[in-house]
Protein backbone atom coordinates (compact mmCIF):
# COMPACT_ATOMS: atom_id res chain seq x y z
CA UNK A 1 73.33 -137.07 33.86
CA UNK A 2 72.07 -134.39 31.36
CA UNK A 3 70.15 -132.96 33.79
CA UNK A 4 73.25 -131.99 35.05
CA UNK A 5 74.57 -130.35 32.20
CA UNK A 6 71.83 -128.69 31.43
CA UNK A 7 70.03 -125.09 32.40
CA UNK A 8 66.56 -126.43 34.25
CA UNK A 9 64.74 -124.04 36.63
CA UNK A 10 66.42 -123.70 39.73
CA UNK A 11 69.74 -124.40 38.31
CA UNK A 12 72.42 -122.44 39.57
CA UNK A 13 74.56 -121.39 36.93
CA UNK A 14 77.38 -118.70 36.17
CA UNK A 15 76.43 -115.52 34.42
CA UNK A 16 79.70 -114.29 32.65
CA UNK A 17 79.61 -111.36 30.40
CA UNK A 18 82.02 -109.04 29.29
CA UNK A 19 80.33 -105.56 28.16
CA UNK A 20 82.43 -103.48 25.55
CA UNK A 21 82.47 -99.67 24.81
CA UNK A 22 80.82 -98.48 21.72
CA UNK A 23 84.79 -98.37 20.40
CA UNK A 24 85.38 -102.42 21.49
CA UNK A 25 87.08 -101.53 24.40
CA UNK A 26 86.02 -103.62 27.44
CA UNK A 27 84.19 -101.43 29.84
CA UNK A 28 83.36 -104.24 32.71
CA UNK A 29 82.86 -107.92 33.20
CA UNK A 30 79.73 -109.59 35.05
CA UNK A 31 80.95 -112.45 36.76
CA UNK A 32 78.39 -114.02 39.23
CA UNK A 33 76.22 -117.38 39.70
CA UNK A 34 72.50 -116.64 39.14
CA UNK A 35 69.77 -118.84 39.33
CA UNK A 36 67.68 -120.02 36.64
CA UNK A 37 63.69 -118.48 37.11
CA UNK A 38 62.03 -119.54 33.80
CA UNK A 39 63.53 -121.63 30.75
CA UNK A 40 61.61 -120.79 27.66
CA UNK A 41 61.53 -122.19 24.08
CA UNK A 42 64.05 -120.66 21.44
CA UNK A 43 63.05 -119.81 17.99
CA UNK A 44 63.11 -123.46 17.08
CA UNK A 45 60.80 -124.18 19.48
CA UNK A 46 63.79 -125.74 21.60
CA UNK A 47 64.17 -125.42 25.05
CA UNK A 48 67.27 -123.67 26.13
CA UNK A 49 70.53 -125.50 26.24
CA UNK A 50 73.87 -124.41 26.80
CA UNK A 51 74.61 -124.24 22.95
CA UNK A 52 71.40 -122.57 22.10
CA UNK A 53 72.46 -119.35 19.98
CA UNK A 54 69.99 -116.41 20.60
CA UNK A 55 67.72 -118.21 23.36
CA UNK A 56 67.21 -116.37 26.33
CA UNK A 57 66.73 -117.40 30.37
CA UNK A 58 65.13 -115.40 32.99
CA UNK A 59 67.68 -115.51 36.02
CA UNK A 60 67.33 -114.44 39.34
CA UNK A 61 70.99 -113.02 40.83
CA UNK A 62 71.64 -112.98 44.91
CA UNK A 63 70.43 -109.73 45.31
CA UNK A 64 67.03 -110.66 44.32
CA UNK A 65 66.49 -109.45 41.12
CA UNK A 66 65.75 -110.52 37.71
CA UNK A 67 67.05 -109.80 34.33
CA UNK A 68 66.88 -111.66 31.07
CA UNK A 69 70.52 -113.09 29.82
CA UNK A 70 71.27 -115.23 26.57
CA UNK A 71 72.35 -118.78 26.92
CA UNK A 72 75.45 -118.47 25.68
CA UNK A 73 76.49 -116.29 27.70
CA UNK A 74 75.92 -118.94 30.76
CA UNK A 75 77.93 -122.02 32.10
CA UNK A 76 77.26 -124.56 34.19
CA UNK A 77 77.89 -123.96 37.51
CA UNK A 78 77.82 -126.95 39.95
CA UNK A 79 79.33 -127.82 43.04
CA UNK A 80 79.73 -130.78 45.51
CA UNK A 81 76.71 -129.71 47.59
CA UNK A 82 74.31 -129.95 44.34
CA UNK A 83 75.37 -133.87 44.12
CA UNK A 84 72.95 -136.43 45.71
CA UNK A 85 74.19 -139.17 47.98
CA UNK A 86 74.22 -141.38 44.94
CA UNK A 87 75.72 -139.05 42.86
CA UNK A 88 78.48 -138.76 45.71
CA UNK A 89 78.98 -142.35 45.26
CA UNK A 90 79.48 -142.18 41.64
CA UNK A 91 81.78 -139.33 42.08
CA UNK A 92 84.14 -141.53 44.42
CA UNK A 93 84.01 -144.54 41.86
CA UNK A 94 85.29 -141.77 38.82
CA UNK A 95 88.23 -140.39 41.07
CA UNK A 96 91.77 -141.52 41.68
CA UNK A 97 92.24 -141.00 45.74
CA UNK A 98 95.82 -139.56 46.28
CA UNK A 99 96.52 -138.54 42.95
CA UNK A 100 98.52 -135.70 42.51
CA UNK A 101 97.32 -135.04 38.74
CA UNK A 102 93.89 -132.88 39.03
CA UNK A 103 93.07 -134.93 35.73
CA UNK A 104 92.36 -137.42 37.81
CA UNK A 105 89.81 -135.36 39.63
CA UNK A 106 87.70 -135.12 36.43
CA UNK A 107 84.19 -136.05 36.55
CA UNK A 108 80.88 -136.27 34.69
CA UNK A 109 78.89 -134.09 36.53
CA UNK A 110 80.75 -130.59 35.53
CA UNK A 111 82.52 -130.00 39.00
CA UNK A 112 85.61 -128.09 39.17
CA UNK A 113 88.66 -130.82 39.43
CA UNK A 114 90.08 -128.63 42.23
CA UNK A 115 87.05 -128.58 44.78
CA UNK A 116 86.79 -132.58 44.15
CA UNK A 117 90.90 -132.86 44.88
CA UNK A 118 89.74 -131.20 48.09
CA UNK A 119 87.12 -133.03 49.39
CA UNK A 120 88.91 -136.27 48.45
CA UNK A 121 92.24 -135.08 50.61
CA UNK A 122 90.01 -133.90 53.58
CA UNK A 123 88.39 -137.88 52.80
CA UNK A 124 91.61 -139.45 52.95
CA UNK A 125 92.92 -137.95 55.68
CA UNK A 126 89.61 -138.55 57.63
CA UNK A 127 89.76 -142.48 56.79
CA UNK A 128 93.38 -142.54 58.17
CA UNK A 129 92.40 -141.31 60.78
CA UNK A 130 89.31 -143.08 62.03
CA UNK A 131 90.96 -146.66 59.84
CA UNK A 132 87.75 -146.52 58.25
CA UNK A 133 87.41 -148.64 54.80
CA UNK A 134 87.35 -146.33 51.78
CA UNK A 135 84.07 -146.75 49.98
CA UNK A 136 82.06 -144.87 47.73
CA UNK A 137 79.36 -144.76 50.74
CA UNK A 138 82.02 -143.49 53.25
CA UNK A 139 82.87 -140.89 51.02
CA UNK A 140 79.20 -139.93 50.12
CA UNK A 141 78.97 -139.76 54.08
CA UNK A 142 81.61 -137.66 54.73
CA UNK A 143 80.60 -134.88 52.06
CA UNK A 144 77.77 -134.85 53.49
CA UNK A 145 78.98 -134.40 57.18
CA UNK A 146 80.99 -131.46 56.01
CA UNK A 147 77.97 -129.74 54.42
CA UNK A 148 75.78 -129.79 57.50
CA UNK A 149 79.56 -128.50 59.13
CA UNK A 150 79.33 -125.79 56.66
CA UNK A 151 75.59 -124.96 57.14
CA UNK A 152 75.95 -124.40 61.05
CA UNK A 153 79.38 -122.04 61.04
């Protein structure tokens, strides 16, 4: 799982930086997932990890070009589509189906509660539907149905 938490090339992750005027007044915010090009060692000889303090990431951002950012100034940005069919099936075991608390949505591989809470309620309603048994490999399944869904609109 620390793979998961981690920056590793190709890693998509979200750039978030708030630049200030020379008075501290906020001027802009960068707020955009970028992709990680090259992960070099810190001054420890470290590789770069979300804590790192002064280590620094080549990214790549969707128009194309690269820049050089500092790692704290990067989080984790994951999604349901960057989850293998296994990790779907772990997913489903950590989640309460029809809960209405998103703390029940919580999960060890850095997802946002609230796209989880969706795919599970598309899930449910798909397995009333069809009276299909809920099981982690049904649910794996169907995420995966709704990507390649996704990928042909």
């Amino acid at each position: 799982m620390a793979n998961k938490l981690s920056f590793r090339r190709g890693a998509k992750v979200r750039y978030v930086k708030t630049i200030y005027s020379c008075w501290g007044d906020p001027v802009r915010t960068v707020n955009e997932v970028v992709t990680i090009v090259d992960v070099p060692r810190d001054e420890d000889g470290c590789f770069c990890r979300a804590t790192s303090y002064g280590a620094r990431v080549k990214v790549r951002d969707a128009k194309g070009e690269t820049f050089h950012v500092e790692c704290y100034d990067l989080e984790v940005y994951n999604t349901i589509w960057d989850l293998t069919h296994e990790e779907l099936m772990q997913l489903r075991k950590q989640v309460t189906l029809g809960s209405c608390y998103l703390s029940a949505y919580d999960n060890i591989f850095g997802i946002d509660p609230n796209q989880v809470y969706t795919f599970c309620e598309g899930y449910g309603d798909s397995i009333g539907w069809s009276e299909e048994e809920d099981t982690p490999e049904a649910f794996a399944d169907y995420c995966e149905d709704v990507e390649r869904y996704e990928e042909a609109a």
